[in-house]
PDB file of N, CA and C in Angstrom:
ATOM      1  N   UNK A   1      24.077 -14.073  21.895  1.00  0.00           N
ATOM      2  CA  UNK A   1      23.520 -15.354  22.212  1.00  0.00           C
ATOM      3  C   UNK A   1      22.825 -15.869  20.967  1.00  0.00           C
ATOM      4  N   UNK A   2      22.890 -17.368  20.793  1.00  0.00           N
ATOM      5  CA  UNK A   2      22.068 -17.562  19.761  1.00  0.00           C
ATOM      6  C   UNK A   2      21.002 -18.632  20.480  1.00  0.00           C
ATOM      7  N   UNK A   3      19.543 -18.289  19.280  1.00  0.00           N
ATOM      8  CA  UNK A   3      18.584 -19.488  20.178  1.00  0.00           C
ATOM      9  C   UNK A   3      17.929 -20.174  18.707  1.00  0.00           C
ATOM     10  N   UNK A   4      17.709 -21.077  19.368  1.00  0.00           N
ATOM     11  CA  UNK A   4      16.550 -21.680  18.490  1.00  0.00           C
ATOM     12  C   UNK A   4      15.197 -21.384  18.783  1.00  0.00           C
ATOM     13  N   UNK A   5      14.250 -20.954  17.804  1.00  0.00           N
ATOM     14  CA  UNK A   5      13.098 -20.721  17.833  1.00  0.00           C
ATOM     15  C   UNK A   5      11.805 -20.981  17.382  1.00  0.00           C
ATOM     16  N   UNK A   6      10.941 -21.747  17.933  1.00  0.00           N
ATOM     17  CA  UNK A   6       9.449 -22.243  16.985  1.00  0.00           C
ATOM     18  C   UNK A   6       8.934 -21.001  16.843  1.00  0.00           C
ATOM     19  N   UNK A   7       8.404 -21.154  15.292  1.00  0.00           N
ATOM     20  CA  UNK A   7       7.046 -19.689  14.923  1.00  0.00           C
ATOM     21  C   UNK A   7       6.488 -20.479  14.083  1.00  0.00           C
ATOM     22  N   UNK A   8       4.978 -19.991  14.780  1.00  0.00           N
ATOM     23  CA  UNK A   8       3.532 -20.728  14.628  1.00  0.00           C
ATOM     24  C   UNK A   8       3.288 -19.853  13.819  1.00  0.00           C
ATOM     25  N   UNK A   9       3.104 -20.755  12.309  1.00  0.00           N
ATOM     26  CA  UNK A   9       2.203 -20.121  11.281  1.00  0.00           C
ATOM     27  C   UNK A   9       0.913 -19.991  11.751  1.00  0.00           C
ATOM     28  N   UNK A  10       0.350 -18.564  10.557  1.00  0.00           N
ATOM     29  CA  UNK A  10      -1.283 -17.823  10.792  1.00  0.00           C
ATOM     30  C   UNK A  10      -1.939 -19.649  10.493  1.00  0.00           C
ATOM     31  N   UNK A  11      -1.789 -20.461   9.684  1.00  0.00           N
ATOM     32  CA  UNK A  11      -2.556 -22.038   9.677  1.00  0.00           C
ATOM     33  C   UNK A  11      -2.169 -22.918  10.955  1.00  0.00           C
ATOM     34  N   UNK A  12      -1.349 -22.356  11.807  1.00  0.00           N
ATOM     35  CA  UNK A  12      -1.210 -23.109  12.964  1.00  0.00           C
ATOM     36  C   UNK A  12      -0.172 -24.423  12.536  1.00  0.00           C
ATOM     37  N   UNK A  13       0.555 -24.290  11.913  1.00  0.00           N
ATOM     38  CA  UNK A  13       1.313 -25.065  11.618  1.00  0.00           C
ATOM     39  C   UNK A  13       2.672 -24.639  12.239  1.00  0.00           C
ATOM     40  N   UNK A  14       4.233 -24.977  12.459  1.00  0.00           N
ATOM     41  CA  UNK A  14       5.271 -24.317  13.025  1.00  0.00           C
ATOM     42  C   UNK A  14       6.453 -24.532  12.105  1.00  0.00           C
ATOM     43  N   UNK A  15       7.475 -23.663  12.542  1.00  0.00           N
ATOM     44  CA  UNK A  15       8.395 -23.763  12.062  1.00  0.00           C
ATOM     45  C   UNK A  15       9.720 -23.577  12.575  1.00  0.00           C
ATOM     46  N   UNK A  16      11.087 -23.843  12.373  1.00  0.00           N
ATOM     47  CA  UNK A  16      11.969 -23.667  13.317  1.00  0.00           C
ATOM     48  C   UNK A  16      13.133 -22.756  12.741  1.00  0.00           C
ATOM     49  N   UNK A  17      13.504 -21.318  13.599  1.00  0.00           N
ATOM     50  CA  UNK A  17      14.774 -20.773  12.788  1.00  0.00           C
ATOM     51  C   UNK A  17      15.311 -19.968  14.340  1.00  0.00           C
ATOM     52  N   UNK A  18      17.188 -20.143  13.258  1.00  0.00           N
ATOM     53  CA  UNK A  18      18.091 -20.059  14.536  1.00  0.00           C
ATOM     54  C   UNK A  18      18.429 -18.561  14.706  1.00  0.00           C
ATOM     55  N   UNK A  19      18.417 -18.087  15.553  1.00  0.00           N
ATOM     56  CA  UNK A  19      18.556 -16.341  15.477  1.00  0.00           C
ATOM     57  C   UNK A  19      19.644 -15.869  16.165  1.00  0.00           C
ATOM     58  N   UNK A  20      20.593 -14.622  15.976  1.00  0.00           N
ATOM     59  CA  UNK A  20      21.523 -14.720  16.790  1.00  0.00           C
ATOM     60  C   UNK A  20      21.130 -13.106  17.224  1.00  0.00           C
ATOM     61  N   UNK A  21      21.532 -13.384  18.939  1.00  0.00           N
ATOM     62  CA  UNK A  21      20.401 -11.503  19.341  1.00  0.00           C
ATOM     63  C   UNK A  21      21.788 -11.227  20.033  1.00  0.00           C
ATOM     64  N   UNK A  22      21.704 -10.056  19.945  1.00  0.00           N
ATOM     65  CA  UNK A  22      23.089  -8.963  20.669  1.00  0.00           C
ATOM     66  C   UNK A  22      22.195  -8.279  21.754  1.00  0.00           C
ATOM     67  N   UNK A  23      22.309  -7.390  22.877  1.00  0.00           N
ATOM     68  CA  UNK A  23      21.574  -7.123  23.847  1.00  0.00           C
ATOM     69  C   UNK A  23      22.585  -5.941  24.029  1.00  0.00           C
ATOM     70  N   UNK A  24      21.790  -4.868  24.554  1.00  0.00           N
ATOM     71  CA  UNK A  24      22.810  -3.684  25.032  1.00  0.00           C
ATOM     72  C   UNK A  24      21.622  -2.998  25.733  1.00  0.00           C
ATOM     73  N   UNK A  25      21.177  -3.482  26.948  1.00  0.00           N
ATOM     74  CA  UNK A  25      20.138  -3.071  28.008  1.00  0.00           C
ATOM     75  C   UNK A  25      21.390  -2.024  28.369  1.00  0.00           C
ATOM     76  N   UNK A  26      20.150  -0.777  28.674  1.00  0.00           N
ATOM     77  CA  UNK A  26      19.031  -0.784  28.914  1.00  0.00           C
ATOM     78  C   UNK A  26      17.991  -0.034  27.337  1.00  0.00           C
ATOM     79  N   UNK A  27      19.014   0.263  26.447  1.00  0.00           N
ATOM     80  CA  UNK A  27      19.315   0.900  25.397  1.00  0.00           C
ATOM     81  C   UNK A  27      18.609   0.361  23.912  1.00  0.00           C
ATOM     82  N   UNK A  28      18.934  -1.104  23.931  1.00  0.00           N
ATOM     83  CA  UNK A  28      18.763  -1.495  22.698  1.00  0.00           C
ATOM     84  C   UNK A  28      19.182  -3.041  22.320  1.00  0.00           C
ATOM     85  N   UNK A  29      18.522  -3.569  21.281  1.00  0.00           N
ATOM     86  CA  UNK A  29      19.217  -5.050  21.123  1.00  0.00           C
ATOM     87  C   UNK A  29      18.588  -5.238  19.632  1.00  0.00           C
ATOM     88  N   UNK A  30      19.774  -6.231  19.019  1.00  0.00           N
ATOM     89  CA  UNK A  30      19.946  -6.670  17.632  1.00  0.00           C
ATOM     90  C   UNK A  30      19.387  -7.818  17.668  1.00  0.00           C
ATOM     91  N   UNK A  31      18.795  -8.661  16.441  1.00  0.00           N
ATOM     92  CA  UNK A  31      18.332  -9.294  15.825  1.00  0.00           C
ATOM     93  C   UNK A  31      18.729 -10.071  14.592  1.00  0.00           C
ATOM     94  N   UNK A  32      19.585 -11.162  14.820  1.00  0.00           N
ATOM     95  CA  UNK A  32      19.532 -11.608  13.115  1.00  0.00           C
ATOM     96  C   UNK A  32      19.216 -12.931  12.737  1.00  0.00           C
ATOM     97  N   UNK A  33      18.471 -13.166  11.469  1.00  0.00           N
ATOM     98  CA  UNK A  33      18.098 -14.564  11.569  1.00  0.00           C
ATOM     99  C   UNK A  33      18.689 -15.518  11.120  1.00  0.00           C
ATOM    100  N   UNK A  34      19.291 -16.340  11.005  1.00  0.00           N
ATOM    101  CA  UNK A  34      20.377 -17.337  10.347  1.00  0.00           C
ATOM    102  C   UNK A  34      20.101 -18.126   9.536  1.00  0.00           C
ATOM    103  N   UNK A  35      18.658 -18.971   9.477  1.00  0.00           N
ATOM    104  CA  UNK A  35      17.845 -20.245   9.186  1.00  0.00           C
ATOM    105  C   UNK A  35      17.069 -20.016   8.753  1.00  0.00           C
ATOM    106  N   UNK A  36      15.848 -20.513   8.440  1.00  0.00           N
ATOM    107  CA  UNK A  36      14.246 -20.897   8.136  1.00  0.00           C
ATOM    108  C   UNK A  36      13.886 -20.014   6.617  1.00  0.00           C
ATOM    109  N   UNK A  37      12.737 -19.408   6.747  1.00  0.00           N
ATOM    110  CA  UNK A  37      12.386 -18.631   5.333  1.00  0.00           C
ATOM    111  C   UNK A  37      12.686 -17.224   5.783  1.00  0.00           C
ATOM    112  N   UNK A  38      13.187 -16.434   7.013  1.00  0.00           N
ATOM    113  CA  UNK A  38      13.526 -15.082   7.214  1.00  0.00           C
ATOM    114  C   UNK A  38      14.840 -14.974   7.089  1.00  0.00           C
ATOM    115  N   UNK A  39      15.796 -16.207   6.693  1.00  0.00           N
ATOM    116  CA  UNK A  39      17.180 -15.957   6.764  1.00  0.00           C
ATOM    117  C   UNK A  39      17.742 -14.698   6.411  1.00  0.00           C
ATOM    118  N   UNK A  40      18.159 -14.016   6.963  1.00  0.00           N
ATOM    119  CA  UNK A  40      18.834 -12.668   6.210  1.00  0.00           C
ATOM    120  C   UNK A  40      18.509 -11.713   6.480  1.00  0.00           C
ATOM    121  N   UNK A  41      17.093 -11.656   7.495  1.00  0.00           N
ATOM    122  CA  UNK A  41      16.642 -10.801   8.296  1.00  0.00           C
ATOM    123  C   UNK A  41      17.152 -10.056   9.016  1.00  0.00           C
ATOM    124  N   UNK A  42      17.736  -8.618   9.609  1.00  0.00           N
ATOM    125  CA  UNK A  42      18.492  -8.317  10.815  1.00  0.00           C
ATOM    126  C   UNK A  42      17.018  -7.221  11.057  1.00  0.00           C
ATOM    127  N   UNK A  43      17.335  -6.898  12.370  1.00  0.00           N
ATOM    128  CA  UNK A  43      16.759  -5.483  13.206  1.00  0.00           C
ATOM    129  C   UNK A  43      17.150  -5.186  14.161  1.00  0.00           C
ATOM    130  N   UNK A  44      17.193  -3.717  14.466  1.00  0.00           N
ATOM    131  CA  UNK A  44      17.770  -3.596  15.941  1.00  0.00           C
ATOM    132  C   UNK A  44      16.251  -2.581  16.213  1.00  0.00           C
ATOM    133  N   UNK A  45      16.325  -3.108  17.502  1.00  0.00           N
ATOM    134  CA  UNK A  45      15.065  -2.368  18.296  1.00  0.00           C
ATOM    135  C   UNK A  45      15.738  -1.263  19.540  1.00  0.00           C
ATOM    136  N   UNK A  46      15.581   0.234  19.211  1.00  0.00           N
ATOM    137  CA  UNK A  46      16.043   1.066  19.858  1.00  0.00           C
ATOM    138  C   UNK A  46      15.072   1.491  21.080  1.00  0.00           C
ATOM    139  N   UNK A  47      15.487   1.783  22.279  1.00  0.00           N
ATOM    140  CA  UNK A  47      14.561   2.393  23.052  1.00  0.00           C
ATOM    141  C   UNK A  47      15.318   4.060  23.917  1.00  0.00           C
ATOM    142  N   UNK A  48      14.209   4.613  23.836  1.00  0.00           N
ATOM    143  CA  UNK A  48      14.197   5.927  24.315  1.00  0.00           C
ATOM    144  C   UNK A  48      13.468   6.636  25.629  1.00  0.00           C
ATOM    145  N   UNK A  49      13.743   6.870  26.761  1.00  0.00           N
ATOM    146  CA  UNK A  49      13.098   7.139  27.550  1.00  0.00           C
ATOM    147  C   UNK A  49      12.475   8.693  27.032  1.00  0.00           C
ATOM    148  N   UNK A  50      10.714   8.728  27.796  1.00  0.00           N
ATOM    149  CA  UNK A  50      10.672  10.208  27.303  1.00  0.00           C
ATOM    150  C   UNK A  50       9.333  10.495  28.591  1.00  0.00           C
ATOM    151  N   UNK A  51      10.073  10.594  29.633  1.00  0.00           N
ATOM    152  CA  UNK A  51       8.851  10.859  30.588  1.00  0.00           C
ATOM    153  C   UNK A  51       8.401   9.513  31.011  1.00  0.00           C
ATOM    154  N   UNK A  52       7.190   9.274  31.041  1.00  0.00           N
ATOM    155  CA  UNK A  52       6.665   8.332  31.600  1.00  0.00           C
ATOM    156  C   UNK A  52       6.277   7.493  30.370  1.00  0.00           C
ATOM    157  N   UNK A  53       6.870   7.335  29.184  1.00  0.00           N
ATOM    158  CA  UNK A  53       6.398   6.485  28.231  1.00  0.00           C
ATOM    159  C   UNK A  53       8.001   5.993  27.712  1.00  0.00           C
ATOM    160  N   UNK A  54       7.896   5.190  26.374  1.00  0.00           N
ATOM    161  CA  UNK A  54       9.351   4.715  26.264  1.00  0.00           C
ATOM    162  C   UNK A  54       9.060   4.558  24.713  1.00  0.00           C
ATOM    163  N   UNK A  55      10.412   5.643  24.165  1.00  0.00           N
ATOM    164  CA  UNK A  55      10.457   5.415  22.422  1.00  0.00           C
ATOM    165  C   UNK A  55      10.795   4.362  21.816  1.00  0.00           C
ATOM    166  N   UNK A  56      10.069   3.544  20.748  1.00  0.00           N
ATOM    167  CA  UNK A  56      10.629   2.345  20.575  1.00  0.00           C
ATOM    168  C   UNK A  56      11.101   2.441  19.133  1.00  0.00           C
ATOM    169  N   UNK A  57      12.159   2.412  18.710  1.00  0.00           N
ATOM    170  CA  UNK A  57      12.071   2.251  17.029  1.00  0.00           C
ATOM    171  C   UNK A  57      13.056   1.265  16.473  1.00  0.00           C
ATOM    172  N   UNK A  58      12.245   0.303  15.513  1.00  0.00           N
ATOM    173  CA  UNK A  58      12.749  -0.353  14.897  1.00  0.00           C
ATOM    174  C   UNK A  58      13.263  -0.340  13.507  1.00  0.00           C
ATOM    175  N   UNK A  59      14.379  -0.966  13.359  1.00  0.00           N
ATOM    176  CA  UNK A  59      15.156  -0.633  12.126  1.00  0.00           C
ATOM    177  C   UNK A  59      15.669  -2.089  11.381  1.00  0.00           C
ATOM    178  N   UNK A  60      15.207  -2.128  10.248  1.00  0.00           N
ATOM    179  CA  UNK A  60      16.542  -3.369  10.062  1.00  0.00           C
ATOM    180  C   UNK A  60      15.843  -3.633   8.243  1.00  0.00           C
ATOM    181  N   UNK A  61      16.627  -4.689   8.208  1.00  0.00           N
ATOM    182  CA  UNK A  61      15.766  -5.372   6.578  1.00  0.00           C
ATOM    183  C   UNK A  61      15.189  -6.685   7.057  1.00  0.00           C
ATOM    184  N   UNK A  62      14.164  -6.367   6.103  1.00  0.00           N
ATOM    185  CA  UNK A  62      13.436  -7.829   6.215  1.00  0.00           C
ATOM    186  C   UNK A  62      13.286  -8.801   5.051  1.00  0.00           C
ATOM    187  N   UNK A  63      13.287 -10.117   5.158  1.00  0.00           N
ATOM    188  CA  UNK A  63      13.184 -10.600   4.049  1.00  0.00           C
ATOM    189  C   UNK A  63      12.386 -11.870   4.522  1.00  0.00           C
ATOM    190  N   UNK A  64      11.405 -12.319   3.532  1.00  0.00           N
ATOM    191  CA  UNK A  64      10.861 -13.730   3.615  1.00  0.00           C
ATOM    192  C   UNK A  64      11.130 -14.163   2.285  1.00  0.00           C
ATOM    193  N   UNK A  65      11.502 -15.482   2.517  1.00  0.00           N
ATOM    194  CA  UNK A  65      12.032 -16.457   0.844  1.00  0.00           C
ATOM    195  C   UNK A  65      10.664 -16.195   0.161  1.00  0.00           C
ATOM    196  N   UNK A  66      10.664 -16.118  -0.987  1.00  0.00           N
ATOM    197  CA  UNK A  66       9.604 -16.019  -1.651  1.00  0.00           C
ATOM    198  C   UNK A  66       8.511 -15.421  -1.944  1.00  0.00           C
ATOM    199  N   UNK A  67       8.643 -14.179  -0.848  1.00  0.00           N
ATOM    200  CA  UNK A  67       7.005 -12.951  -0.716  1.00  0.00           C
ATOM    201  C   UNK A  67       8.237 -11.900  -1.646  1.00  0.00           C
ATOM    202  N   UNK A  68       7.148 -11.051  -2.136  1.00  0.00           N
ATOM    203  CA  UNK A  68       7.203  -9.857  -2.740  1.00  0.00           C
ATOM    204  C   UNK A  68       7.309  -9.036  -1.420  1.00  0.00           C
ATOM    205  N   UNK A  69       7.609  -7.840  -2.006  1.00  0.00           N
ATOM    206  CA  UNK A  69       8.100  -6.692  -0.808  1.00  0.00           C
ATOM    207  C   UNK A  69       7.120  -5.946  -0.428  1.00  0.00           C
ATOM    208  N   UNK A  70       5.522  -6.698  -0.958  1.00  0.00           N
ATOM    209  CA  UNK A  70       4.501  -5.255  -0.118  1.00  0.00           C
ATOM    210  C   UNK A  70       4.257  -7.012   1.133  1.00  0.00           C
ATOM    211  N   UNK A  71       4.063  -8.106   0.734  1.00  0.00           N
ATOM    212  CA  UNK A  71       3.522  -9.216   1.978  1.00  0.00           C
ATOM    213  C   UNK A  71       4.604  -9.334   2.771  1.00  0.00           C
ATOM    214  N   UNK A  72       5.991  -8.668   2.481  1.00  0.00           N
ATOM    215  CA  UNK A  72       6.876  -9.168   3.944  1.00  0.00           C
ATOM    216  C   UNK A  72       6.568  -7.964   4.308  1.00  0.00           C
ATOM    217  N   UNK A  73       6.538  -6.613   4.172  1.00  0.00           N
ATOM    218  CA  UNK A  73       6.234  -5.266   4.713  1.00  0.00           C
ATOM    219  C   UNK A  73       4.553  -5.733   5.360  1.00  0.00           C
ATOM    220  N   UNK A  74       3.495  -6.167   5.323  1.00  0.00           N
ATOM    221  CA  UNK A  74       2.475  -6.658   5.987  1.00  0.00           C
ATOM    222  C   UNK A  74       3.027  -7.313   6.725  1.00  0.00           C
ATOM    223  N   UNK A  75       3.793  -8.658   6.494  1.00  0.00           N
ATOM    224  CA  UNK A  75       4.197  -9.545   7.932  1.00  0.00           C
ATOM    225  C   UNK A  75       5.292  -9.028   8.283  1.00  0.00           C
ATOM    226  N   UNK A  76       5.647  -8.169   8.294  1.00  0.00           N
ATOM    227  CA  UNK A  76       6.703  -7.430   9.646  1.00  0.00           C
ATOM    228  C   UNK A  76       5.665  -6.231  10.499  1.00  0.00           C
ATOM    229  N   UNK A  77       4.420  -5.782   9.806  1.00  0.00           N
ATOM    230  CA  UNK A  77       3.920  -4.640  11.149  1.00  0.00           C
ATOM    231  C   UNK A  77       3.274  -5.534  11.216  1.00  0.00           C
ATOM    232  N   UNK A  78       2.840  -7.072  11.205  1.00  0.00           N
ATOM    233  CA  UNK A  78       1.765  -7.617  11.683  1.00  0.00           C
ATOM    234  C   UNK A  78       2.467  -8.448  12.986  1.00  0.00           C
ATOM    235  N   UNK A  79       3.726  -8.732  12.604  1.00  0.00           N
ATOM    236  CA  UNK A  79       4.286  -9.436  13.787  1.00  0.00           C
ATOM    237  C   UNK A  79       4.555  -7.950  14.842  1.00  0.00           C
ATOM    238  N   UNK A  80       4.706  -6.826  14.724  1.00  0.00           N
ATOM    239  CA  UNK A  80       5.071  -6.283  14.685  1.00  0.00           C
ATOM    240  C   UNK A  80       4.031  -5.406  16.076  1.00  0.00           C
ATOM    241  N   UNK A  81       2.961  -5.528  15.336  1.00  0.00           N
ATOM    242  CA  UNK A  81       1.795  -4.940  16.167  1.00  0.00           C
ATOM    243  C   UNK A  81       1.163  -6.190  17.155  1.00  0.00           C
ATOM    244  N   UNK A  82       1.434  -7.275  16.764  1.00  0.00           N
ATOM    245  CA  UNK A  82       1.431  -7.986  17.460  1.00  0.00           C
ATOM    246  C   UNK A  82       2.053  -8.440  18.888  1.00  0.00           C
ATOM    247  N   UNK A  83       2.948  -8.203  18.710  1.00  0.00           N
ATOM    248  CA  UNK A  83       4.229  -8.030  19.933  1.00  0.00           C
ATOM    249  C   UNK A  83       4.227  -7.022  21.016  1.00  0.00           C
ATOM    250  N   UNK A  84       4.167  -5.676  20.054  1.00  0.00           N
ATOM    251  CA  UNK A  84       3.466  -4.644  20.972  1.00  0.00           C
ATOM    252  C   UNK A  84       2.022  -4.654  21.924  1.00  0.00           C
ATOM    253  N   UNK A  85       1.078  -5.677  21.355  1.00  0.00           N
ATOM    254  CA  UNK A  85      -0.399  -5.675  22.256  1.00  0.00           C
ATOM    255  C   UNK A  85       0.227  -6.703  22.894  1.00  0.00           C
ATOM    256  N   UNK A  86       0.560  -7.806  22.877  1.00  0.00           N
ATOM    257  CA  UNK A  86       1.315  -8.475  23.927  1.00  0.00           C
ATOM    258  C   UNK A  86       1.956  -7.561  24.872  1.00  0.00           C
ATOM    259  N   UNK A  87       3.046  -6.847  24.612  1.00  0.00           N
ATOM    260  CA  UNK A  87       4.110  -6.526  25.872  1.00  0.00           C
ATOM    261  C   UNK A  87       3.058  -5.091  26.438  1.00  0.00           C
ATOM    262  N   UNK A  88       2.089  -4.821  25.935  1.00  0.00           N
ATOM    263  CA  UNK A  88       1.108  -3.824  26.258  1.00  0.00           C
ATOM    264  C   UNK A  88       0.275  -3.602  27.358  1.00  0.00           C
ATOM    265  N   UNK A  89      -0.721  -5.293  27.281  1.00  0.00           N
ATOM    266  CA  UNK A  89      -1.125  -5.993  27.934  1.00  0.00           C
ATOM    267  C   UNK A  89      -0.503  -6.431  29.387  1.00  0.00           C
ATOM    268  N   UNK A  90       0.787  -7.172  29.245  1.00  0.00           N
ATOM    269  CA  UNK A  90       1.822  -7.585  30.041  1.00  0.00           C
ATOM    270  C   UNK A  90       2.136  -6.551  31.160  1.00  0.00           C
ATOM    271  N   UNK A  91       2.390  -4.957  30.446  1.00  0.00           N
ATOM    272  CA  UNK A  91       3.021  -3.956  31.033  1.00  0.00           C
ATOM    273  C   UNK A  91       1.902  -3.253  32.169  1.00  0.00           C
ATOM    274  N   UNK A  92       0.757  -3.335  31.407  1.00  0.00           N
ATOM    275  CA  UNK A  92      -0.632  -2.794  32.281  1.00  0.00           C
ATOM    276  C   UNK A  92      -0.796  -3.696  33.414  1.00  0.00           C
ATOM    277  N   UNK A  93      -0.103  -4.899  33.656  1.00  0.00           N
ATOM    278  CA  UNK A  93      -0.551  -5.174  34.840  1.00  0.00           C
ATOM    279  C   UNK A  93       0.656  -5.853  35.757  1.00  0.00           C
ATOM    280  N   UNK A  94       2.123  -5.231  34.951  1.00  0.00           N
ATOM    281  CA  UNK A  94       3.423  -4.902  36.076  1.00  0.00           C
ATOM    282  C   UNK A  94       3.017  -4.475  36.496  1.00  0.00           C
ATOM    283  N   UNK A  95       3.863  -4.577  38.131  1.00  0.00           N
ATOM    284  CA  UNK A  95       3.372  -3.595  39.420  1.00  0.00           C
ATOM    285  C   UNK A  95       5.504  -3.611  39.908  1.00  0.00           C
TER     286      UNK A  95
END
């Protein structure tokens, strides 16, 4: 599937890029970005059952137009850890 997507800069400003995601529930799903300043981006996010918790690991390259490779390595665990206290939050109060 492909979508279009707004991402709200840390200044609150936005931006728009087109992503194309592959899905292989319950297992795993791909990531790639087509557009904006992450063009060229891919990841696939793996999941692992292990008891009552769930392995998550992510893999891919990242790129932002114009950062050096230690500020896109910061803004990938920052989006990164970010996402996780979201779906964290979310999950603590599935029923």
């Amino acid at each position: 599937m492909t979508a279009e997507v707004d991402i709200k800069n840390p200044d609150g400003s936005w931006y728009r890029e087109n992503w194309k995601m592959s899905f292989n529930p319950p297992k795993s799903f791909d990531i790639e970005i087509l557009s904006g300043p992450m063009k060229g981006t891919k990841h696939t996010h793996t999941y692992t059952p292990m008891g009552n918790k769930t392995k998550v690991v992510v893999e891919g390259e990242f790129i932002v137009q114009g950062a050096d490779e230690a500020l896109v390595r910061k803004a990938a665990l920052g989006m990164f850890e970010k996402v996780f206290n979201e779906d964290s939050a979310n999950l603590r109060s599935y029923k």
